[in-house]
Protein backbone atom coordinates (compact mmCIF):
# COMPACT_ATOMS: atom_id res chain seq x y z
CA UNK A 1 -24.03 53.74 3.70
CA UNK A 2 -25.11 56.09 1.85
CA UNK A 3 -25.27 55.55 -2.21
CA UNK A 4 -23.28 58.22 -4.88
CA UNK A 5 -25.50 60.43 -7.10
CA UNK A 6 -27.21 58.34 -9.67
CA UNK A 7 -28.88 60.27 -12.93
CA UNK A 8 -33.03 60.01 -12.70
CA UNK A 9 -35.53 60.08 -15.71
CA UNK A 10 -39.06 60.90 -14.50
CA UNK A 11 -41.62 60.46 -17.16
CA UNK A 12 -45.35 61.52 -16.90
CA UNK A 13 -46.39 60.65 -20.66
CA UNK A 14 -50.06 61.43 -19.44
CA UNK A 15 -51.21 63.41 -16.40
CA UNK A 16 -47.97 64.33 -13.77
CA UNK A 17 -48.09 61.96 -11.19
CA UNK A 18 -44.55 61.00 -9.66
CA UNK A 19 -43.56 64.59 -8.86
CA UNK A 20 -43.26 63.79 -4.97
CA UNK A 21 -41.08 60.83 -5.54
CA UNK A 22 -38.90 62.41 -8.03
CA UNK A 23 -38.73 65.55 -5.59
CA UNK A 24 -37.62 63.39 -2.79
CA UNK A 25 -35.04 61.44 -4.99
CA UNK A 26 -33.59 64.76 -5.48
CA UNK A 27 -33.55 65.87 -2.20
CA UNK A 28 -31.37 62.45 -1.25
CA UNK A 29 -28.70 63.77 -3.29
CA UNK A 30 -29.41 62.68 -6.79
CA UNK A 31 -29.61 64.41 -9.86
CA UNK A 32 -33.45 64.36 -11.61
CA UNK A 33 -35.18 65.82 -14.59
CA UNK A 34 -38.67 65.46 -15.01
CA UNK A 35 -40.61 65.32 -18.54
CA UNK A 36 -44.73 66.01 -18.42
CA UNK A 37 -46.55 65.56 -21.37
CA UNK A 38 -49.91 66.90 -20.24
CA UNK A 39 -49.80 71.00 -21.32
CA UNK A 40 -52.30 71.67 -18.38
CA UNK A 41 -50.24 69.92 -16.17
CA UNK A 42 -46.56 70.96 -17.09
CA UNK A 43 -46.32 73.50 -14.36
CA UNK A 44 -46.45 70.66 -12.08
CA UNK A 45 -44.08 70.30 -9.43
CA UNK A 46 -42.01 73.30 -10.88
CA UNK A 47 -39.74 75.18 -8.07
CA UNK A 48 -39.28 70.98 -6.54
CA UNK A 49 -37.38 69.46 -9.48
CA UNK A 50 -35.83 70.01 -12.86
CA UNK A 51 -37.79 69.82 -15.70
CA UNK A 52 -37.17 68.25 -19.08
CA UNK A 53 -39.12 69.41 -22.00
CA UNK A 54 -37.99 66.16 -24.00
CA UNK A 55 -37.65 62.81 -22.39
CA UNK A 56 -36.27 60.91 -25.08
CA UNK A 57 -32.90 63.34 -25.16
CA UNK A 58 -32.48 62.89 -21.27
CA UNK A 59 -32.37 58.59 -21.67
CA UNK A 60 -28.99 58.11 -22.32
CA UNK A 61 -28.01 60.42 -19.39
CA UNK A 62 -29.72 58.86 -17.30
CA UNK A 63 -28.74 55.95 -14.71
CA UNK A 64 -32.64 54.85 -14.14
CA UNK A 65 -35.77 55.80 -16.27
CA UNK A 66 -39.36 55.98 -14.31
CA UNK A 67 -42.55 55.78 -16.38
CA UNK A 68 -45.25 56.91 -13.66
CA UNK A 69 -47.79 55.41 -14.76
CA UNK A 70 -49.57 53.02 -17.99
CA UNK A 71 -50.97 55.69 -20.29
CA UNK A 72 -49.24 57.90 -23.29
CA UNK A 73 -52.12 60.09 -23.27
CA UNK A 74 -55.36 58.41 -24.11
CA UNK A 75 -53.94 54.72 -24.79
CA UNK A 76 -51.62 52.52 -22.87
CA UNK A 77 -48.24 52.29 -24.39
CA UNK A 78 -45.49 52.86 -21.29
CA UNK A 79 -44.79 49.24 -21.47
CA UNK A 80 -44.08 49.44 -24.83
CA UNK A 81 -41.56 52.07 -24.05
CA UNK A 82 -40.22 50.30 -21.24
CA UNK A 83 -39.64 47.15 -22.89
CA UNK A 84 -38.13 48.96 -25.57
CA UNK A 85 -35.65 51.03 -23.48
CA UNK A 86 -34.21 47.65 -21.83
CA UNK A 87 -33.69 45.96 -24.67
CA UNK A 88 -30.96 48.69 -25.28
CA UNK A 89 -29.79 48.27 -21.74
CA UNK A 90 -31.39 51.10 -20.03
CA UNK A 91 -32.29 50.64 -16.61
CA UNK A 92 -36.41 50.91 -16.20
CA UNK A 93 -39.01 50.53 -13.52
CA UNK A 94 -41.70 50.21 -15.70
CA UNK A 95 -43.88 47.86 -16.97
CA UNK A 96 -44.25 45.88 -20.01
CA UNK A 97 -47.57 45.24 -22.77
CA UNK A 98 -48.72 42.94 -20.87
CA UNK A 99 -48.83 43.92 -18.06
CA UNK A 100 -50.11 47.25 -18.69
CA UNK A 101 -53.59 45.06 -20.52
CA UNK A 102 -54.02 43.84 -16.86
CA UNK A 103 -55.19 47.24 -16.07
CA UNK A 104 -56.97 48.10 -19.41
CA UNK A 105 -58.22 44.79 -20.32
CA UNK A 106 -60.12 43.49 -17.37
CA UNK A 107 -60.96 39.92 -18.62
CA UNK A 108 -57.64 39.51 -19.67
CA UNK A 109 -56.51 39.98 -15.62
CA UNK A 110 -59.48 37.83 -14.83
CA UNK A 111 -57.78 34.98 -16.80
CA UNK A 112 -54.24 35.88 -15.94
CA UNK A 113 -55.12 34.94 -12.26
CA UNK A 114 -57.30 31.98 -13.11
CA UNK A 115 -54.17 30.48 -15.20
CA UNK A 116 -52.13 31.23 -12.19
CA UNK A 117 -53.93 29.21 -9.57
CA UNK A 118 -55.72 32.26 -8.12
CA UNK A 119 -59.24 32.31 -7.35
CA UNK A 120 -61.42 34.84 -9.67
CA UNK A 121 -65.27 36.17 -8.46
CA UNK A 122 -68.07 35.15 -11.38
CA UNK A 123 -66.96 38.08 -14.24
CA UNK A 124 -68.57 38.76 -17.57
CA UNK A 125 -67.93 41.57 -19.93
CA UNK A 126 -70.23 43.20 -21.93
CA UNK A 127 -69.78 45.76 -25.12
CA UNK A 128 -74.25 45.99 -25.19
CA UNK A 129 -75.83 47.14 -22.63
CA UNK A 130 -79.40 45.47 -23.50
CA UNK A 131 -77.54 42.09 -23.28
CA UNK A 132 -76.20 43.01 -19.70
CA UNK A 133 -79.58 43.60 -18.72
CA UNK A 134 -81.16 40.61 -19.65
CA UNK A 135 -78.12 38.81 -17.81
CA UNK A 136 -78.60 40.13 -14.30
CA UNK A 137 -82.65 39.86 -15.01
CA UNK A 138 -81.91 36.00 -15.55
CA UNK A 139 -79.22 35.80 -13.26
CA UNK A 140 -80.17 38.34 -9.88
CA UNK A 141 -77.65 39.52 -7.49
CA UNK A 142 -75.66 42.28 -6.84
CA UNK A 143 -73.24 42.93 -8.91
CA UNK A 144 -70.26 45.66 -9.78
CA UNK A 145 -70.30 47.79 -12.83
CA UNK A 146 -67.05 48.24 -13.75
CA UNK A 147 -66.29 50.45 -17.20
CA UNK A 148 -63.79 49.05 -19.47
CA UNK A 149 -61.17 50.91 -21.36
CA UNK A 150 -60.36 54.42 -22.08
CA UNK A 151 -63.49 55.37 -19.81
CA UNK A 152 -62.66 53.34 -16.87
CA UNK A 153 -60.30 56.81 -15.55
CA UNK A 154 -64.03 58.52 -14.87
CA UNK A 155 -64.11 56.46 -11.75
CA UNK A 156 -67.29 57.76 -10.58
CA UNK A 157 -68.95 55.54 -13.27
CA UNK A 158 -68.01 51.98 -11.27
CA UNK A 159 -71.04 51.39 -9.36
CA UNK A 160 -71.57 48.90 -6.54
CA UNK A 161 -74.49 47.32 -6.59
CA UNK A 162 -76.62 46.74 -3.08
CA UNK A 163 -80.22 45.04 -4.85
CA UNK A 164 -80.38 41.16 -4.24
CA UNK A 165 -82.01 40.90 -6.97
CA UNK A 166 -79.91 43.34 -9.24
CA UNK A 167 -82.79 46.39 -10.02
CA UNK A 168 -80.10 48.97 -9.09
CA UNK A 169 -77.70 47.58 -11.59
CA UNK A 170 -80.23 47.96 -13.82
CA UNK A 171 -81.59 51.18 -13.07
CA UNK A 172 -77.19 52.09 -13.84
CA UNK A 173 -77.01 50.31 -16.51
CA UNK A 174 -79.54 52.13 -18.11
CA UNK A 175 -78.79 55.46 -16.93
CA UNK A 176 -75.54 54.89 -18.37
CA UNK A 177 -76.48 53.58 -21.88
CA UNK A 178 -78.53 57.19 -22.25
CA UNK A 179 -75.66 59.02 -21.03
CA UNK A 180 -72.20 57.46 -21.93
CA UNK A 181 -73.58 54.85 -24.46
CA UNK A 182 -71.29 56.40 -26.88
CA UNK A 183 -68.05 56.47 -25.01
CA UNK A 184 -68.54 53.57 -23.06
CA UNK A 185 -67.00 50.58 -25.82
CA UNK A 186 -67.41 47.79 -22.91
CA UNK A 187 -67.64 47.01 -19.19
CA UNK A 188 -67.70 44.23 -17.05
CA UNK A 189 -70.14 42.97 -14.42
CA UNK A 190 -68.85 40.98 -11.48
CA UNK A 191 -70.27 39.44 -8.41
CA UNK A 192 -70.45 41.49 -5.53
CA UNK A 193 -69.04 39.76 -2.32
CA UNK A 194 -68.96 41.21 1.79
CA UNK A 195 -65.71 41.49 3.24
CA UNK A 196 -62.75 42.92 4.21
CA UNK A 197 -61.17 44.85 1.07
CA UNK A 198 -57.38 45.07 1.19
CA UNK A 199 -54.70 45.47 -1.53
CA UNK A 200 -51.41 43.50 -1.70
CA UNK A 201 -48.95 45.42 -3.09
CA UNK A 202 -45.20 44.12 -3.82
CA UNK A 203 -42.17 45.77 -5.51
CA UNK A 204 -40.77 43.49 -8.28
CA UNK A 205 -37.14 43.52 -9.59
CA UNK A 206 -37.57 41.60 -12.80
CA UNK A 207 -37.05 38.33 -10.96
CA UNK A 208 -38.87 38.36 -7.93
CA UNK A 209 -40.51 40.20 -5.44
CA UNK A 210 -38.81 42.49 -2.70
CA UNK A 211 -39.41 42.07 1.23
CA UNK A 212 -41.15 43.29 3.06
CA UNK A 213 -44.57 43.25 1.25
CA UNK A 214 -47.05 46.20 1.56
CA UNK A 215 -50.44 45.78 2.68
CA UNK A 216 -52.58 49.11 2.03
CA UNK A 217 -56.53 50.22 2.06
CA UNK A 218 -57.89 52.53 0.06
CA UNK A 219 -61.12 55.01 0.55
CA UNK A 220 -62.14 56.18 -2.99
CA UNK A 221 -65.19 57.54 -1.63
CA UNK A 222 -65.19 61.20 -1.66
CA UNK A 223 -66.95 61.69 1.97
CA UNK A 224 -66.41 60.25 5.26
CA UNK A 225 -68.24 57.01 5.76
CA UNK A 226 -67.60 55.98 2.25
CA UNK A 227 -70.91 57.72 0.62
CA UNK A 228 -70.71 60.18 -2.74
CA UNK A 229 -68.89 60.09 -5.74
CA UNK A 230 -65.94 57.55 -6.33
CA UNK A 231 -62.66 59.68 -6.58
CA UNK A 232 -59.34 58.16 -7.75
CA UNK A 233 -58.49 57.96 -3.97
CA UNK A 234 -59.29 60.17 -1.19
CA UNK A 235 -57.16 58.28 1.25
CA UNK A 236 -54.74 55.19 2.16
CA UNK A 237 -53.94 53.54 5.38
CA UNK A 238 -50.91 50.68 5.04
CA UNK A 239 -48.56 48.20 6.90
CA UNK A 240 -46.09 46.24 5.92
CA UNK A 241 -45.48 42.77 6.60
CA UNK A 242 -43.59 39.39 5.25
CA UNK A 243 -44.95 36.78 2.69
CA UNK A 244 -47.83 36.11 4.67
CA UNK A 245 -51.08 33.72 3.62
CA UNK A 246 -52.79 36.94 2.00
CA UNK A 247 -49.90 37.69 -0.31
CA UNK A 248 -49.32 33.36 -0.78
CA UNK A 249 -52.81 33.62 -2.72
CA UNK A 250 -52.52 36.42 -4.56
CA UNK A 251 -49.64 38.02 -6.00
CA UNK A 252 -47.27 35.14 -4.85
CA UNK A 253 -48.95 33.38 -7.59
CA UNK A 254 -47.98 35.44 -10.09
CA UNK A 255 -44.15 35.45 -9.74
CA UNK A 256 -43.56 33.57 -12.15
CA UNK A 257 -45.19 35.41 -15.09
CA UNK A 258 -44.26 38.69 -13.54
CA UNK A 259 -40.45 37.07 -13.99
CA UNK A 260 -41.43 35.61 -17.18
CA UNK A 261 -42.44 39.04 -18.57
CA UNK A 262 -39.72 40.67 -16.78
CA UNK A 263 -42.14 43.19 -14.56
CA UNK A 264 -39.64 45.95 -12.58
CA UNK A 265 -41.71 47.93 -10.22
CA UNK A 266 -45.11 48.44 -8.22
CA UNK A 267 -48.02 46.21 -8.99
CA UNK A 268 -50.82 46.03 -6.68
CA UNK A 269 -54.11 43.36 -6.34
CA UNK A 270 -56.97 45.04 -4.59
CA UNK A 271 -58.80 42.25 -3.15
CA UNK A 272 -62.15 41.07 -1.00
CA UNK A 273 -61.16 38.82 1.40
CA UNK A 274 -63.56 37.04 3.86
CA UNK A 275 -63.75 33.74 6.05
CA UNK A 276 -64.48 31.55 2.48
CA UNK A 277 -61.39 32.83 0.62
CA UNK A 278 -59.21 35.90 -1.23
CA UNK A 279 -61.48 37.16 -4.19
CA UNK A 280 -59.60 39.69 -6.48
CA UNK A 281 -61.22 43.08 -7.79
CA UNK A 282 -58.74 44.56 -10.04
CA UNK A 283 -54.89 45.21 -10.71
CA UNK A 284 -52.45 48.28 -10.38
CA UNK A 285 -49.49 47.19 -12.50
CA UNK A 286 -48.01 50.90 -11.66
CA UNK A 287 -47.25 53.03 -8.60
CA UNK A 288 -50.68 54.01 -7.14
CA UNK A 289 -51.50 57.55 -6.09
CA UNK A 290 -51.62 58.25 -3.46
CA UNK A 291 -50.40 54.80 -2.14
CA UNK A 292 -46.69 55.47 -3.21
CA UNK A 293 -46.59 58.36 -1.84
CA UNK A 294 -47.58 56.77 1.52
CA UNK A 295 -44.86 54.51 0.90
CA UNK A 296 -41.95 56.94 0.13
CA UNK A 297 -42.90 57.89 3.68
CA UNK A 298 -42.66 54.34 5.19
CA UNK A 299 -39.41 53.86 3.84
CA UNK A 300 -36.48 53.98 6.22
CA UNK A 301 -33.59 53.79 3.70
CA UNK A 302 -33.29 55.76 0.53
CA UNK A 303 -35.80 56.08 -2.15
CA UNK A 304 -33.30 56.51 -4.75
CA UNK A 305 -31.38 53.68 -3.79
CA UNK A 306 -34.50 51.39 -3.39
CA UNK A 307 -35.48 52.61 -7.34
CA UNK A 308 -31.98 51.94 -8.21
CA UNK A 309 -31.60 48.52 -7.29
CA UNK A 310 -34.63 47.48 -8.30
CA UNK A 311 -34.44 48.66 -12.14
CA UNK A 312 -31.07 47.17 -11.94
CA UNK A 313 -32.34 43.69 -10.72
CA UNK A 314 -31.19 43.83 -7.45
CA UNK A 315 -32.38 42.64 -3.80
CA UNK A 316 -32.90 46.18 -2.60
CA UNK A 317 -31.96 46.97 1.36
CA UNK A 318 -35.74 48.25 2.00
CA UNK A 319 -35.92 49.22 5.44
CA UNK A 320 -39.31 50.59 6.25
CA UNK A 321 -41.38 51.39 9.41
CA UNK A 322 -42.59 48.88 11.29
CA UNK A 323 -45.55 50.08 12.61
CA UNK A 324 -48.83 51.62 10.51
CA UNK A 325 -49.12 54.53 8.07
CA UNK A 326 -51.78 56.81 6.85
CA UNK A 327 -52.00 59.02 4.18
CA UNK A 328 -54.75 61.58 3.49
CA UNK A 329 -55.72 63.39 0.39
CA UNK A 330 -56.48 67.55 0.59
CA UNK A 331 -58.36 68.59 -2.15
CA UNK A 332 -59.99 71.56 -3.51
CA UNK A 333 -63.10 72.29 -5.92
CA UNK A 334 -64.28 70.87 -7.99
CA UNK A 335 -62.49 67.66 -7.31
CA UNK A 336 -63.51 64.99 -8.15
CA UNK A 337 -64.99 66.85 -11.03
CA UNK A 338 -64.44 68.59 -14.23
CA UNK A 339 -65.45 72.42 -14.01
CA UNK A 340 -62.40 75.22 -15.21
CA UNK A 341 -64.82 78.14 -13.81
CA UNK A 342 -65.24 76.63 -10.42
CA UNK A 343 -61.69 76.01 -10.86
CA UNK A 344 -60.29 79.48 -11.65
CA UNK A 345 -62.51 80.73 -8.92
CA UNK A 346 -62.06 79.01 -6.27
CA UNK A 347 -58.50 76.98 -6.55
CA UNK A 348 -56.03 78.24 -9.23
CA UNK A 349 -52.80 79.26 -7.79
CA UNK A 350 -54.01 79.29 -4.15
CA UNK A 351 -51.90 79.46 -1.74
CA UNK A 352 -51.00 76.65 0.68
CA UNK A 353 -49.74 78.31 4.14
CA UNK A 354 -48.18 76.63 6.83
CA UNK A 355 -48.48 77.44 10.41
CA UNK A 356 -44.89 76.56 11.15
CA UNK A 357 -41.48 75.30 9.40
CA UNK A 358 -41.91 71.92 9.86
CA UNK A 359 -43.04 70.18 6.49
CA UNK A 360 -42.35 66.83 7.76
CA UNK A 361 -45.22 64.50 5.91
CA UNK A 362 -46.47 66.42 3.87
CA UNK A 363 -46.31 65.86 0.19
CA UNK A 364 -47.16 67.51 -2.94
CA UNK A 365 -49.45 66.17 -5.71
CA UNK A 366 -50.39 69.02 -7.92
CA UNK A 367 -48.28 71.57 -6.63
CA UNK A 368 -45.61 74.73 -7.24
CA UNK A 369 -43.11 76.35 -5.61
CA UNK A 370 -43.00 80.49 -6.62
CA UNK A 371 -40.72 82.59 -4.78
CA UNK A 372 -40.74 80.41 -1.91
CA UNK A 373 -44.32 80.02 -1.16
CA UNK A 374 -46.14 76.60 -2.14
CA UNK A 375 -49.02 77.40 -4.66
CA UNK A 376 -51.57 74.95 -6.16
CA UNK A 377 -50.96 73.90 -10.02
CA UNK A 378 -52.59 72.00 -12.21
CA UNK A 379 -55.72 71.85 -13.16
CA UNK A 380 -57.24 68.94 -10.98
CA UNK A 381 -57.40 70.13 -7.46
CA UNK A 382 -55.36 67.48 -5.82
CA UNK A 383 -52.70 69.99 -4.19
CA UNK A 384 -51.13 67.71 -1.55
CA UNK A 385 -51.03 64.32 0.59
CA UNK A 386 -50.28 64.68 4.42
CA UNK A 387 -48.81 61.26 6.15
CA UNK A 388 -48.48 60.34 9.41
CA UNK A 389 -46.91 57.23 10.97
CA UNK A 390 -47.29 55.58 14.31
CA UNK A 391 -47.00 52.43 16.67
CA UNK A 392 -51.00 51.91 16.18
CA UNK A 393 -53.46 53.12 13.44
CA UNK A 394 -54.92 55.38 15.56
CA UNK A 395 -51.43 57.06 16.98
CA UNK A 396 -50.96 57.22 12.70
CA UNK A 397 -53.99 58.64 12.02
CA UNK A 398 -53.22 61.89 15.62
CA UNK A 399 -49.93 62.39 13.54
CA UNK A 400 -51.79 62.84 9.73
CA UNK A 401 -54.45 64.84 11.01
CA UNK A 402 -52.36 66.76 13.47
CA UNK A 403 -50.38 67.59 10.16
CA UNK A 404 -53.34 68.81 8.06
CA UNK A 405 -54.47 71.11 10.60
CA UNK A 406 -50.92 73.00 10.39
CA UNK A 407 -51.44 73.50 6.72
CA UNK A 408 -54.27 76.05 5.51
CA UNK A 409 -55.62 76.47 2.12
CA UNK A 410 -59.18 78.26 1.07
CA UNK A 411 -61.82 76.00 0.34
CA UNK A 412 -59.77 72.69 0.98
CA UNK A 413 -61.62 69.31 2.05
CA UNK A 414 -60.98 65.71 2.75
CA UNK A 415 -61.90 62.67 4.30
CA UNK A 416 -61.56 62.50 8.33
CA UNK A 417 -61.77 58.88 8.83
CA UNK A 418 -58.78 57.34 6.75
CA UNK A 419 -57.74 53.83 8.85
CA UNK A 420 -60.81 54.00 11.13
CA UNK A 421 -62.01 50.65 9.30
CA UNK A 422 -59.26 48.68 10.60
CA UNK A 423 -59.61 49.90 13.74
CA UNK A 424 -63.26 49.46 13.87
CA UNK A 425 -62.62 45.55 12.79
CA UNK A 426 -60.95 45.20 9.87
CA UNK A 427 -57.76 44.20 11.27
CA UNK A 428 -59.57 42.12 13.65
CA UNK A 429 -61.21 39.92 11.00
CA UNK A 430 -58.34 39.53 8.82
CA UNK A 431 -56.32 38.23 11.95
CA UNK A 432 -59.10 35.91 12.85
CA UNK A 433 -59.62 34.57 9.71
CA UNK A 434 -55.55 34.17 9.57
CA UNK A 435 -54.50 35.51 6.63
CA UNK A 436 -51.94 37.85 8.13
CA UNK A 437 -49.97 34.55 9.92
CA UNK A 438 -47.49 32.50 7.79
CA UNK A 439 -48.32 31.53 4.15
């Protein structure tokens, strides 16, 4: 059954983000405006939804509100808004100031977990970089750079270490003083561990979390094989499953708290996990790009009505496929860098043509309809995310890539081997070392 047109607020108060979900909202029926803050950005997802120029005016119209993401600019502050706007009885998926800190704040997640009963990886933070030298010196092993902060968006400054005895981390750690010593306020340095690395991702209503739970893998890697710069995310391959031993460690532990601080949306744990135990990297307490993308595309019943119920409280009816997705990220120079002449020559206002009508699975990220032709906007060269869905990984992976090669844009790129880990053992592990079987 099919729900009646509900009223959607979609707020980017930093970069635009959510323009695929609110465009599909739309496309189910329902009426959407959508506010960007970001001038470079504002063009955004113009010719796919109505735009807003002034978010507040729009809230009591509105039947839901959708923050996209933690940041109001260059400080977190959505869950400020979003606690705000319930307590006047607007309906939010958003988050709240806590929850946003377990993003920023780092050591503050770390202890979160700990308090929670969930097993943390050896973690110090550091705002001197001398000091974190003279740590891994008298304490070798590999370790994980990971920048604190404001900085911590520049993701090609976290650094995995590979020296047993630390002398890359401290070959970084020195390279970085000299070169972002004054930007950098802090960052934190935890043990590096082998293993599988999964995230467990759940959608919260304020209360609890909704079934099924999602299980998704990113590549932030910018080239095949994982080598080169980190990116935000170059790719995501995903299932979906029940409350199984994986998600009993992790977020299921944190139900409470999320309930306690009244949490109503995505929040995702990216994790290590090997034959010893579940060893948490870092949170998402938002939607994660391109992830939700890759889950507007697994869903089986409607995304407005899943966003609906769940900033309302509700159990949502979230049917979703049963079998594996994958979602792949076509870019354009200089992703995943900063350079507006490389830009303006090479990607502003391409074109994006298609090889046939069919569109199905392919979404836009920084994108613009003109006249009926799709045209890159923006200013970060992130024009689109092609899904595909299948029985297997592999049969996801034909359909993705079968997709891309219908689509043609100058200069694009992107990884070829999103969702090859699991089949190359991944999945096998985590079977074998039962963490997909009942909690």
């Amino acid at each position: 059954m099919c729900m009646d047109a509900k009223n959607f607020l979609f707020c980017s108060l930093d970069a635009a983000l959510i323009g695929d979900v609110a465009w599909q909202v739309s496309r189910e029926g329902h009426d959407v405006k959508y506010y960007i803050e970001a001038e470079s950005d504002r063009e955004i997802a113009d010719g796919f939804v109505e735009k807003t120029d002034d978010w507040r005016a729009e809230v009591e119209w509105a039947d839901v509100v959708i923050f996209d993401d933690i940041w109001v600019g260059s400080d977190i502050g959505t869950g400020e808004l979003a606690e705000e706007l319930r307590a006047q009885g607007t309906a939010v998926v958003g988050g709240t100031p806590n929850t946003d800190r377990l993003e920023e704040d780092r050591g503050y997640a770390m202890e979160v977990l700990e308090e929670n009963g969930v097993n943390t990886l050896d973690h110090r933070e550091f705002t001197d970089f001398g000091a974190a030298v003279e740590y891994v010196k008298a304490n070798p092993a590999p370790y994980v750079i990971k920048p604190l902060g404001e900085v911590q968006n520049v993701k090609r400054l976290l650094y995995v270490g590979s020296d047993d005895d630390g002398g890359d981390v401290i070959d970084v750690l020195r390279a970085y003083e000299k070169a972002w010593g004054h930007r950098m306020k802090g960052f934190q340095l935890q043990r590096k561990v082998e293993g599988v690395e999964v995230a467990v991702c759940g959608f919260f209503n304020g209360e609890s979390f909704v079934e099924p739970i999602n299980f998704n893998f990113e590549h932030k890697k910018l080239f095949p094989g994982n080598i080169g710069p980190s990116t935000g995310e170059m790719g995501t391959s995903m299932f979906w499953a029940g409350r199984n031993r994986l998600f009993a460690e992790t977020l299921g532990r944190l139900e409470g708290w999320l309930a306690d601080e009244g949490y109503v949306g995505s929040i995702d744990l990216n994790c290590i996990v090997n034959d010893t135990g579940v060893y948490p990297l870092e949170f998402t307490p938002r939607f994660g790009y391109p992830t939700i993308t890759l889950q507007e595309e697994a869903f089986e019943s409607g995304t407005g009505a899943f966003f609906f119920d769940l900033a309302h409280g509700r159990d949502p009816d979230l049917r979703v496929h049963r079998g594996y997705q994958v979602g792949v990220r076509v870019v354009l120079p200089p992703f995943p860098f900063d350079d507006e002449k490389t830009y303006d020559e090479n990607s502003r206002n391409a074109a994006v043509v298609f090889e046939s009508n069919d569109r199905e699975g392919v979404h836009i990220e920084d994108a613009k309809l003109v006249d009926g032709q799709w045209r890159v906007a923006g200013e970060s060269g992130m024009p689109l995310v092609v899904t595909g869905t299948g029985e297997t990984m592999q049969a996801a992976r034909e359909q993705a890539y079968g997709r891309i090669e219908d689509i043609t844009i100058p200069n694009r790129y992107y990884r070829d081997d999103i969702g090859e880990r699991w089949i190359d053992g991944d999945g096998d592990r985590l079977h074998a070392w039962g963490y997909l079987g009942p909690a």
